[in-house]
N, C-alpha and C. Protein backbone atom coordinates (compact mmCIF):
# COMPACT_ATOMS: atom_id res chain seq x y z
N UNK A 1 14.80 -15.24 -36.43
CA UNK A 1 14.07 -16.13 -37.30
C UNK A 1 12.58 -16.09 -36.94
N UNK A 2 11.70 -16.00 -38.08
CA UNK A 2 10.31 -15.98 -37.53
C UNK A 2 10.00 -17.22 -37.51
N UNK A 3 8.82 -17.62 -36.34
CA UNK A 3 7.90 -18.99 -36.73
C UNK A 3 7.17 -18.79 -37.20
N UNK A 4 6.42 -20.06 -38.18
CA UNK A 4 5.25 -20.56 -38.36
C UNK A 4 3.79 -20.14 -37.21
N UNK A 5 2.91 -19.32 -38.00
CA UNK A 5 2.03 -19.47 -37.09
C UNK A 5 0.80 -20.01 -37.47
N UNK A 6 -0.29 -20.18 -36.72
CA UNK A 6 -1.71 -20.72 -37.07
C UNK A 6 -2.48 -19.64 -36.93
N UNK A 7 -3.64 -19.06 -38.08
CA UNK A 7 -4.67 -17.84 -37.88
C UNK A 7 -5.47 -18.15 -38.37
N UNK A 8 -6.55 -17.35 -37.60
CA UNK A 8 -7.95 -17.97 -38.07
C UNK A 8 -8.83 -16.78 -37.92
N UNK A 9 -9.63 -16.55 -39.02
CA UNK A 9 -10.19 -15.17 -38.45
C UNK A 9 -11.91 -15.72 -37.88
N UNK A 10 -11.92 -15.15 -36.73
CA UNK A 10 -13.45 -15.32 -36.29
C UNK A 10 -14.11 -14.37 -35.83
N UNK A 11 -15.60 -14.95 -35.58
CA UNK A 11 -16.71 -13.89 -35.15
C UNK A 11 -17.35 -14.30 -34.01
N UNK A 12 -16.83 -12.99 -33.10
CA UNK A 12 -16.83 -13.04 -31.88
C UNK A 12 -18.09 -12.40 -31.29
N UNK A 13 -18.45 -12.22 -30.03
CA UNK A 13 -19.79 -11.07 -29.73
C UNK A 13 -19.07 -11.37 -28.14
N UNK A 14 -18.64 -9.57 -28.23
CA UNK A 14 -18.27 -9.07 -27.49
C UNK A 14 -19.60 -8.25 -26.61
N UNK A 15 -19.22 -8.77 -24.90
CA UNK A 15 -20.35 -8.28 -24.29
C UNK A 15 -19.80 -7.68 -23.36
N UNK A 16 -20.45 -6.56 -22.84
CA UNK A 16 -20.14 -5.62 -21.68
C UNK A 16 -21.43 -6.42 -20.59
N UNK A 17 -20.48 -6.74 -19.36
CA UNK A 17 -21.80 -7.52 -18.36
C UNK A 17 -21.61 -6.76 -17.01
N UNK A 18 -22.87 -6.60 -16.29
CA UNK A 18 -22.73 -6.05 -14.96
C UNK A 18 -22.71 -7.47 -14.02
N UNK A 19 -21.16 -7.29 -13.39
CA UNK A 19 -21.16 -8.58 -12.36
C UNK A 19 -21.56 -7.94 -10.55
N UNK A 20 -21.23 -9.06 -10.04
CA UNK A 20 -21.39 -8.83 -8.51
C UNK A 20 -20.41 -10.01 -7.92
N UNK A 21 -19.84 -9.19 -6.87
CA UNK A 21 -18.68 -10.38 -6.13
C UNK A 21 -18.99 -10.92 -5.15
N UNK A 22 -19.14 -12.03 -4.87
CA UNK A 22 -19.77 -12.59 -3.66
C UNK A 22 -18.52 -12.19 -2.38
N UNK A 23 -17.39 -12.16 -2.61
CA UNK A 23 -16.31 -11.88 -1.99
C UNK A 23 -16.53 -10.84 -0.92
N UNK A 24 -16.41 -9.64 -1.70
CA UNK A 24 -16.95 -8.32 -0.88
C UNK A 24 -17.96 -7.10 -1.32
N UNK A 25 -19.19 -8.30 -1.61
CA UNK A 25 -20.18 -7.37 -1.89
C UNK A 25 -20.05 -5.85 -2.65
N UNK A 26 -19.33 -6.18 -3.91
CA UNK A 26 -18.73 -4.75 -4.68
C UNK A 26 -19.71 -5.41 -6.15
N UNK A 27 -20.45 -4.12 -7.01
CA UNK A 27 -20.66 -4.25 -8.02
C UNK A 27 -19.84 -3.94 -9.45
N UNK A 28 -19.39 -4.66 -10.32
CA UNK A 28 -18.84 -3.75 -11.27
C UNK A 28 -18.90 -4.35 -12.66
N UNK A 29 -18.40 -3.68 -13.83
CA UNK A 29 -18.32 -4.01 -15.24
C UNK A 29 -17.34 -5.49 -16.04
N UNK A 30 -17.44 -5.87 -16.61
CA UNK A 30 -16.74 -6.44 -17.11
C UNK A 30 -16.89 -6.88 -19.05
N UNK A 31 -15.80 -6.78 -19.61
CA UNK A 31 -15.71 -7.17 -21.19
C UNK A 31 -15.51 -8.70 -21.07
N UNK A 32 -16.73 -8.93 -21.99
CA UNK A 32 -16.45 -10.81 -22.10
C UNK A 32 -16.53 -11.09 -23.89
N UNK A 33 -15.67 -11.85 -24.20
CA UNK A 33 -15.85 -12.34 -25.68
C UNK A 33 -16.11 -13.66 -25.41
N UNK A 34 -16.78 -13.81 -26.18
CA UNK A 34 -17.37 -15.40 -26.46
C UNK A 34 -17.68 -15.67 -27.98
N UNK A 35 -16.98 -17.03 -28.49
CA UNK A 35 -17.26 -17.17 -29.75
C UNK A 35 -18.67 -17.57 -30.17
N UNK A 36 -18.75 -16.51 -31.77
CA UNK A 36 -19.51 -17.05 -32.84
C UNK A 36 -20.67 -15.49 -31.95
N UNK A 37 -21.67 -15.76 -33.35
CA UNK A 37 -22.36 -14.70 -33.29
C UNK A 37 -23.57 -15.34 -32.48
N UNK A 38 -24.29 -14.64 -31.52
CA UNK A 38 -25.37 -14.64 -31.05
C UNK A 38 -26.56 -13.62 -30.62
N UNK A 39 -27.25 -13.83 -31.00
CA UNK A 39 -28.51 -12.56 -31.02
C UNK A 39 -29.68 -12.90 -29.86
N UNK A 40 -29.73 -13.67 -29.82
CA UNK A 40 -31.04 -14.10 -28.36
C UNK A 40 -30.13 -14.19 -27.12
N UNK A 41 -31.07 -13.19 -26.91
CA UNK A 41 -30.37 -12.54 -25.37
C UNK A 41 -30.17 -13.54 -24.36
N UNK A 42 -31.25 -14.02 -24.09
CA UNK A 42 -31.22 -15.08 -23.05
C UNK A 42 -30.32 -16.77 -22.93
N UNK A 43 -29.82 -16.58 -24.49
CA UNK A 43 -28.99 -17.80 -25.00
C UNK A 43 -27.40 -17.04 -24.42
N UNK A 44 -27.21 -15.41 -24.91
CA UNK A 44 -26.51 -15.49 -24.89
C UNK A 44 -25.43 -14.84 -23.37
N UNK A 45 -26.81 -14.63 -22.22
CA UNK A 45 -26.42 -14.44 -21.12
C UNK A 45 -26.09 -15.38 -20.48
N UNK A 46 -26.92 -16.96 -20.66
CA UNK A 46 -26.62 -18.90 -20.07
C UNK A 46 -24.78 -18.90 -21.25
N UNK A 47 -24.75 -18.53 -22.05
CA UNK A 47 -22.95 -18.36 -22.25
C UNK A 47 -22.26 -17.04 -21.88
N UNK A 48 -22.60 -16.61 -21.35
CA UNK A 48 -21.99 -15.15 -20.93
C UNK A 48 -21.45 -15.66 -19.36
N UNK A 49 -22.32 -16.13 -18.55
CA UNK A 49 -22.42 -16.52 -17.50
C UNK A 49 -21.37 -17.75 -17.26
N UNK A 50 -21.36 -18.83 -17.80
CA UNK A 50 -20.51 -20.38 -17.78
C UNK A 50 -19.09 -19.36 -18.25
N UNK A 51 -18.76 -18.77 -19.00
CA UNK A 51 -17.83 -18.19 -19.47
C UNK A 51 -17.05 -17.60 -17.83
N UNK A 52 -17.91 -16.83 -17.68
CA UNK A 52 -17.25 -15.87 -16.75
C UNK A 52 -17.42 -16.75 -15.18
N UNK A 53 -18.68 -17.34 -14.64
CA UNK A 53 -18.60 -17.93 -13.54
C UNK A 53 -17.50 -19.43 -13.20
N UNK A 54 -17.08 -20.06 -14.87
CA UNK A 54 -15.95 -20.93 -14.26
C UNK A 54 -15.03 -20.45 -14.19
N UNK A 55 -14.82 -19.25 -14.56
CA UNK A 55 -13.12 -18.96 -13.93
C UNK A 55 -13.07 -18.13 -12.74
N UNK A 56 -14.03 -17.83 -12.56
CA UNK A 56 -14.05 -17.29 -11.18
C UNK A 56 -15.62 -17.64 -10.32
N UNK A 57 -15.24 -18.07 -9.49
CA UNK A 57 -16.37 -18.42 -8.51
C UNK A 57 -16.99 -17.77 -7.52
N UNK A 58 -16.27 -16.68 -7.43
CA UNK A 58 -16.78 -15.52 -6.28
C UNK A 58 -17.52 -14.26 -7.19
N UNK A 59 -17.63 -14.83 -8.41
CA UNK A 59 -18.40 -13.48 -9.69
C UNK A 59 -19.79 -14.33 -10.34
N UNK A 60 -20.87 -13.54 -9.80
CA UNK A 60 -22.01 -13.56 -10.26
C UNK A 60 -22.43 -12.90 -11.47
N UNK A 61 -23.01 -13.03 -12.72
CA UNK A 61 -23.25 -12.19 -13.71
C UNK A 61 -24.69 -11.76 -13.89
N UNK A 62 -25.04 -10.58 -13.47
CA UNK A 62 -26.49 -9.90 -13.00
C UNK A 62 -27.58 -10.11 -14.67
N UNK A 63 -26.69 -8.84 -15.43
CA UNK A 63 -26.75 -8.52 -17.04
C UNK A 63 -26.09 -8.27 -17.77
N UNK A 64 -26.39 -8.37 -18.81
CA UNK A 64 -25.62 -7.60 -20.54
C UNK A 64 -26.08 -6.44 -20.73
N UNK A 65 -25.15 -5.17 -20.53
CA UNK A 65 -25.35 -4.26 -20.79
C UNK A 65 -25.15 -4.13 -22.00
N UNK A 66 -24.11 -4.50 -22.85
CA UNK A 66 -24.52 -4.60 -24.13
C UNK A 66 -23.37 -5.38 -25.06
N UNK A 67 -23.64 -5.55 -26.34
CA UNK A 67 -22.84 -6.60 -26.77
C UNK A 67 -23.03 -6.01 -28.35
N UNK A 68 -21.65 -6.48 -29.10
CA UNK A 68 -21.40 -6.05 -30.20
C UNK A 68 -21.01 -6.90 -30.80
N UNK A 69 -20.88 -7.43 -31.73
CA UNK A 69 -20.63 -9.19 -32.77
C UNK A 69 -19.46 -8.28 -34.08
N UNK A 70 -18.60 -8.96 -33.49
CA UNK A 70 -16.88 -8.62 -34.10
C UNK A 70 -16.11 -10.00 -34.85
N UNK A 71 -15.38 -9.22 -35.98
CA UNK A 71 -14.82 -10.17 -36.86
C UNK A 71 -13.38 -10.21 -35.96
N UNK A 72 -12.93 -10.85 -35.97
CA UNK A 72 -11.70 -10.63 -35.53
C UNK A 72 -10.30 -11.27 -35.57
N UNK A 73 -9.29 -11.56 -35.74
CA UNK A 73 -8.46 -12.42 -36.42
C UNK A 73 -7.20 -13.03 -35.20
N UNK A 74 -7.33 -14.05 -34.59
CA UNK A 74 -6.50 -14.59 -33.57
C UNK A 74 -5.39 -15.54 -34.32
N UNK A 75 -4.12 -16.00 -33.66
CA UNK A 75 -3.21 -16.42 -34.47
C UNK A 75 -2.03 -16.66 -33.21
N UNK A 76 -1.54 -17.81 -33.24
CA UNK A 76 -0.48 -18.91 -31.70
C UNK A 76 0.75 -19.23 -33.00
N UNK A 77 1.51 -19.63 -31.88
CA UNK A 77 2.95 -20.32 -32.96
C UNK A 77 1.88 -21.75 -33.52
N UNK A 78 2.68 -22.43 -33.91
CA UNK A 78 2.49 -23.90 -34.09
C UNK A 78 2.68 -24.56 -33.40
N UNK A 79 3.73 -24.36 -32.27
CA UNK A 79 3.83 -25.36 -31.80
C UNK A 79 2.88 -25.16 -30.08
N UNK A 80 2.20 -24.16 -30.58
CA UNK A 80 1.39 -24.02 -29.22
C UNK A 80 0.11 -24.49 -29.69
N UNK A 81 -0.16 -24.36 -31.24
CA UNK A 81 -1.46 -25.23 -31.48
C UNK A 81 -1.28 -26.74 -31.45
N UNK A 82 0.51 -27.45 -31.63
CA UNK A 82 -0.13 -28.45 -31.32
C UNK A 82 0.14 -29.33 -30.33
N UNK A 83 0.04 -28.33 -29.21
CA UNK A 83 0.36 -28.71 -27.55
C UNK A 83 -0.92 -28.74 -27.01
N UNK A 84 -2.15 -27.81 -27.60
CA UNK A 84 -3.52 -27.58 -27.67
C UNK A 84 -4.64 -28.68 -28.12
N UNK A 85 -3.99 -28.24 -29.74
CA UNK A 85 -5.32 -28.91 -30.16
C UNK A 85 -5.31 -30.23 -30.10
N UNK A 86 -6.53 -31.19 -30.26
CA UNK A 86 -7.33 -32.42 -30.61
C UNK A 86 -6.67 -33.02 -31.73
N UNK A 87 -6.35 -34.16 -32.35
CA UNK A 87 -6.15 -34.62 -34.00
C UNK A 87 -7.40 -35.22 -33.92
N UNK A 88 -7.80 -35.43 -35.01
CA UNK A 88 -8.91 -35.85 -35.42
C UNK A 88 -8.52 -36.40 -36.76
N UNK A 89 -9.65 -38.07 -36.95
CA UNK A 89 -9.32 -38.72 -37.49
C UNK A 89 -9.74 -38.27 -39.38
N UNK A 90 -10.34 -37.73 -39.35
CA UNK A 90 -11.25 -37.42 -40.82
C UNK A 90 -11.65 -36.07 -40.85
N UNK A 91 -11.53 -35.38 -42.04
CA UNK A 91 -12.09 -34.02 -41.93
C UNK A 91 -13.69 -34.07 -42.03
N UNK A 92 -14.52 -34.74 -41.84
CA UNK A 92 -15.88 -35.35 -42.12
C UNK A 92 -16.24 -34.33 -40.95
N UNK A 93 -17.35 -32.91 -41.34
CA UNK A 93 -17.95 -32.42 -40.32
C UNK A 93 -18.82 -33.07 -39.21
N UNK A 94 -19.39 -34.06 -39.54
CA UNK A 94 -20.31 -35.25 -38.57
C UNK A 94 -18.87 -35.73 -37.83
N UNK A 95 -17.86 -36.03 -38.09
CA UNK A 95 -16.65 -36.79 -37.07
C UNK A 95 -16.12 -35.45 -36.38
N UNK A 96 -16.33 -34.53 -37.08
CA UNK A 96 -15.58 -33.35 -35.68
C UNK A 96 -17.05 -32.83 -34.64
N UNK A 97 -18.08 -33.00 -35.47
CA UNK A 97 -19.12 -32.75 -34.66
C UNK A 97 -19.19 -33.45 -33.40
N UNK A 98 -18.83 -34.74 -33.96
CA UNK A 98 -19.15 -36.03 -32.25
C UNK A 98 -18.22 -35.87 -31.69
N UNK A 99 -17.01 -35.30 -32.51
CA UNK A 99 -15.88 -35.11 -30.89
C UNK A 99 -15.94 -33.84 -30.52
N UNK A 100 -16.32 -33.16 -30.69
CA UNK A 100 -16.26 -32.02 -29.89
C UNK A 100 -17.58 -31.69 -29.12
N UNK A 101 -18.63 -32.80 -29.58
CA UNK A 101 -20.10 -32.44 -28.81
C UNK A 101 -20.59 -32.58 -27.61
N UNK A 102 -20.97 -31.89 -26.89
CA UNK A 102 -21.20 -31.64 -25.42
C UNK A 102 -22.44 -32.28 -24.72
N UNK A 103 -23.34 -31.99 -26.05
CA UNK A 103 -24.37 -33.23 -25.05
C UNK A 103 -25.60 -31.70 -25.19
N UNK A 104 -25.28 -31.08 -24.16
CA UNK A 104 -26.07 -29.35 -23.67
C UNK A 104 -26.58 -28.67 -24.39
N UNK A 105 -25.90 -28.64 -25.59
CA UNK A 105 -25.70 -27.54 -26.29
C UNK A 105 -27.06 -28.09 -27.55
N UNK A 106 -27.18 -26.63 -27.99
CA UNK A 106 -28.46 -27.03 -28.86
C UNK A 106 -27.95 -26.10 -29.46
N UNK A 107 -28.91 -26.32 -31.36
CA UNK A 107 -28.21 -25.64 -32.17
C UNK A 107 -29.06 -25.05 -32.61
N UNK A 108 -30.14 -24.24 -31.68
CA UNK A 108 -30.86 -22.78 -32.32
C UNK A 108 -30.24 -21.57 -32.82
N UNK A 109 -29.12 -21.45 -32.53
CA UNK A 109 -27.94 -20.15 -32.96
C UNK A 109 -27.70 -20.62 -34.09
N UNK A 110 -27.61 -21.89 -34.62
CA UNK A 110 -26.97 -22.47 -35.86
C UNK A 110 -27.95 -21.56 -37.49
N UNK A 111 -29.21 -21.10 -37.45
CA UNK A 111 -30.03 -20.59 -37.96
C UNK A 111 -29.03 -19.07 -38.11
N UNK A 112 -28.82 -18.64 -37.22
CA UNK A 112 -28.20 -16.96 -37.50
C UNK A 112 -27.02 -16.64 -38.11
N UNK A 113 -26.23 -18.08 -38.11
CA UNK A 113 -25.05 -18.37 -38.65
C UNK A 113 -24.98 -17.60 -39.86
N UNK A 114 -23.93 -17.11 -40.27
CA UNK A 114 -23.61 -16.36 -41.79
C UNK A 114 -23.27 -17.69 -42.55
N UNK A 115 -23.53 -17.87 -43.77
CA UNK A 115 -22.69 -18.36 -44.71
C UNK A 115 -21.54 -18.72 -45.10
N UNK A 116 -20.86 -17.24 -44.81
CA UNK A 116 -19.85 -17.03 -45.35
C UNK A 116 -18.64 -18.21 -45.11
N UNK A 117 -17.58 -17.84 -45.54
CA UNK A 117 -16.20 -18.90 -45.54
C UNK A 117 -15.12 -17.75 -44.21
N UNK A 118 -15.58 -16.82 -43.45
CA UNK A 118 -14.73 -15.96 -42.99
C UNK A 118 -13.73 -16.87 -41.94
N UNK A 119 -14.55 -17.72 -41.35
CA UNK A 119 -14.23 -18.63 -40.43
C UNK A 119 -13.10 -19.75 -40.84
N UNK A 120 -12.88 -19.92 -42.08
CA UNK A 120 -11.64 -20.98 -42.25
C UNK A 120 -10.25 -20.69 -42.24
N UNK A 121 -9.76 -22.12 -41.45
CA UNK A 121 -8.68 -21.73 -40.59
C UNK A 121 -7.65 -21.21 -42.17
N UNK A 122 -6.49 -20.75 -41.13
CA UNK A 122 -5.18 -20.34 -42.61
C UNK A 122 -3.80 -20.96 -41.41
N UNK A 123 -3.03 -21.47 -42.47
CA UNK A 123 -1.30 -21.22 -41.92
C UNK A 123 -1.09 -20.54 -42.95
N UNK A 124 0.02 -19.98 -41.72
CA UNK A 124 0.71 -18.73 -42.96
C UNK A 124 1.89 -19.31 -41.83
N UNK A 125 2.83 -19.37 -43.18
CA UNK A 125 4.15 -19.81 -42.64
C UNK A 125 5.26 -18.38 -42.36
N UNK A 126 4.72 -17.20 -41.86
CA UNK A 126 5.85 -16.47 -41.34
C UNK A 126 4.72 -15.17 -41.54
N UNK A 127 4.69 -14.47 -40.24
CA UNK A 127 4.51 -13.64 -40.14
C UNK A 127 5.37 -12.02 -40.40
């Protein structure tokens, strides 16, 4: 029997970064995706960095060797989105804005944003 799943297609910017291990002083490569598109380098090395330095604490991130901005289409059962996600009371973009807002974050990237509708979520009830 198939499940129900949740998909959503998004746009990612995939970066190739040169790290360093505080562990045992070894240099090497790493692939990082991070959502939504970003073009200013320096915005998008302060998220390249939080990305990769909280999950590991012994990895320093030097540079971006380079980075490529990808459509890409991710998709969980249901019942793992809703072991996950948030409910939220209103579809009102200002009410998902304040719950999900961080405080940090500034919305100069919000300018490079596409238009488009590529980003809205889908169920598709059977893969």
């Amino acid at each position: 029997m198939r499940k129900p799943i949740i998909s959503r297609n998004m746009t990612v910017t995939v970066c190739t970064v040169l790290c360093a291990s505080k562990k045992d002083d070894t240099v090497f490569t790493k692939t990082v995706e991070v959502p939504r598109k970003h073009k200013k380098p320096e915005k998008l090395l302060k998220i390249v960095k939080s990305f990769v330095e909280s999950e590991d604490n012994d990895t320093v991130v030097c540079y971006i060797k380079s980075s490529e901005i990808k459509q890409k289409l991710y998709a969980m059962p249901e019942e793992t989105f809703l072991r996950y996600a948030t409910e939220i009371a209103s579809r009102s973009a200002d009410d998902v804005a304040i719950l999900f807002q961080k405080g940090e974050e500034d919305d100069d990237d919000e300018e490079e944003e596409d238009d488009d509708d590529d980003d809205d979520a889908n169920i598709d009830d059977e893969i």
